[in-house]
Structures are given as C-alpha cells and as structure tokens.
C-alpha atoms as a PDB file:
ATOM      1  CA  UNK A   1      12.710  -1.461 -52.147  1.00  0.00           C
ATOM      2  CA  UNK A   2       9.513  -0.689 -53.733  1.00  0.00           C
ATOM      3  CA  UNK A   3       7.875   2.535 -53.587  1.00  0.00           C
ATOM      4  CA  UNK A   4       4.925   3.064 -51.669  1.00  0.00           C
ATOM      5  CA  UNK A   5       1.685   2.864 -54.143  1.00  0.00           C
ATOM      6  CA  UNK A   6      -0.269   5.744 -53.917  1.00  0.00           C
ATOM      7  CA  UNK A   7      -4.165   5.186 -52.093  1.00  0.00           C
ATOM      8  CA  UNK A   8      -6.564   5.196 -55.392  1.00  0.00           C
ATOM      9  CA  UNK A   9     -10.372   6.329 -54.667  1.00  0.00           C
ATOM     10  CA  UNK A  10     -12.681   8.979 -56.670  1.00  0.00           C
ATOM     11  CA  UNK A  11     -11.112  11.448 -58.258  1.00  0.00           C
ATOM     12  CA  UNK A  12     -12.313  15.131 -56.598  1.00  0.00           C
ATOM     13  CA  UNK A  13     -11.963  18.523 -57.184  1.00  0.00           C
ATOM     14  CA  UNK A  14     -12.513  19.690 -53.483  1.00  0.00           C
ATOM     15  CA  UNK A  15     -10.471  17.046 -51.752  1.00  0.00           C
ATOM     16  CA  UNK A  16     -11.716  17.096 -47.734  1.00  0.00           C
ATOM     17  CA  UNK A  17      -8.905  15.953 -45.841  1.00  0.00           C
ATOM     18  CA  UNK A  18     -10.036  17.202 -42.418  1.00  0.00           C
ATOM     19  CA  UNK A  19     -11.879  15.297 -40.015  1.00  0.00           C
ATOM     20  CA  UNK A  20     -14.112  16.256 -37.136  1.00  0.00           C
ATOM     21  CA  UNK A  21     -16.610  14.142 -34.451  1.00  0.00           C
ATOM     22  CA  UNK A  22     -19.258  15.956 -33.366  1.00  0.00           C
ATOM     23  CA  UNK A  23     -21.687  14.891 -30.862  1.00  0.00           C
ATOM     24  CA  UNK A  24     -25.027  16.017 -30.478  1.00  0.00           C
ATOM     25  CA  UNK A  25     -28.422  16.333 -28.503  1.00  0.00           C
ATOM     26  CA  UNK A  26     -31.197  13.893 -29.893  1.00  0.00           C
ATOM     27  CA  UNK A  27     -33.141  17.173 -30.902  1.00  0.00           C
ATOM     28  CA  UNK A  28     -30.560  18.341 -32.870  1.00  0.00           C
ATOM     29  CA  UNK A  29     -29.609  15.162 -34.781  1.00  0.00           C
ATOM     30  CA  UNK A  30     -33.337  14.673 -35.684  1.00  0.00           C
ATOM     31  CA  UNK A  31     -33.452  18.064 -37.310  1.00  0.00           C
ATOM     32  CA  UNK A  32     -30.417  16.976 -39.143  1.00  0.00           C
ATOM     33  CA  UNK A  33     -31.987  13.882 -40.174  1.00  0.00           C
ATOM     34  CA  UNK A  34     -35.433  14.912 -41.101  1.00  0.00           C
ATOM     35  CA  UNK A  35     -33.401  18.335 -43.168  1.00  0.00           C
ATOM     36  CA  UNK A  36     -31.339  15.641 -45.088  1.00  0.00           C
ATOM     37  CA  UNK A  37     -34.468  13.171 -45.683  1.00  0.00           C
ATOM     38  CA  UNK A  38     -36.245  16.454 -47.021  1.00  0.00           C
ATOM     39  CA  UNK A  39     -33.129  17.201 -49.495  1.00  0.00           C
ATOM     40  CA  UNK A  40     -32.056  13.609 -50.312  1.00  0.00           C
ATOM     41  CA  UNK A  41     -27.871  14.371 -49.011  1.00  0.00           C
ATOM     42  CA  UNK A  42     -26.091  12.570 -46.721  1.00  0.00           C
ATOM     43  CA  UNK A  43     -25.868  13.768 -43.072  1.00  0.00           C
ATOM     44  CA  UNK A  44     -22.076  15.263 -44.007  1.00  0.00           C
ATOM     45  CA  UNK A  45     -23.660  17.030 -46.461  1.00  0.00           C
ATOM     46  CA  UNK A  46     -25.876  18.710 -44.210  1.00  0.00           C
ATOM     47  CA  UNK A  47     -23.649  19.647 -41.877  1.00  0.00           C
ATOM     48  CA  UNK A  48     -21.455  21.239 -44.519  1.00  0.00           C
ATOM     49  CA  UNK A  49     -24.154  22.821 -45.528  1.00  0.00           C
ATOM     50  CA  UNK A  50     -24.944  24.121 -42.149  1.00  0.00           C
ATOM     51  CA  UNK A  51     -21.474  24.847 -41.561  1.00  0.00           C
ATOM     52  CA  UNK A  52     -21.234  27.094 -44.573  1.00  0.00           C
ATOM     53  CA  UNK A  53     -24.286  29.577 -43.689  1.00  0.00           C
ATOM     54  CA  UNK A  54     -22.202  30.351 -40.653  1.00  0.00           C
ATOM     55  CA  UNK A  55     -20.544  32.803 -43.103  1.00  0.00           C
ATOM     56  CA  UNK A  56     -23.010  35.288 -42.872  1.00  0.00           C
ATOM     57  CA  UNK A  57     -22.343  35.921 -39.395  1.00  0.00           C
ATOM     58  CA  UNK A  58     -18.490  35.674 -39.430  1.00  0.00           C
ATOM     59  CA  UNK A  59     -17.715  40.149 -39.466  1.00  0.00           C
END
C-alpha cells in the first residue's frame, strides 16, 4: 500500500491552519474593503490586521 503523499503548496513560516466565517453588516464590510483598497492586502489580511490591534485591549 502506498503511503499517503503529503499536500505540496507555498512553503510558510507562519502556517494558518485555523479557519473562521464571519459575517458582517454592509457598513462594516465596506470599511474593510475601502481599508484594504487604501493598503493594497487582501481582505484576510485586514482582518488579521484588525484582529491583532485587539491586543491592546486584552488586560
């Protein structure tokens, strides 16, 4: 029997194996979009990015 092959993509240093759906208000997505038009990133990006400021309020 043969071994399973092993999925091949981009190599990464900061693998992101979670996954999470969000839905959202039409106000917020077009913030989203118009923030990740202004910075040239992908909407993920953004909302990593938006994610990651909540660390300034975690005590």
């Amino acid at each position: 029997m043969d071994k399973p092959k092993k999925k091949m993509g981009r190599p990464t240093d900061n693998p992101k194996p979670y996954r999470t759906a969000v839905r959202m208000d039409e106000d917020t997505n077009n913030t989203l979009n118009r923030y990740c038009e202004q910075e040239k990133i992908s909407k993920m990006e953004g909302i990593r990015r938006g994610i990651l400021e909540l660390n300034k309020y975690i005590k």
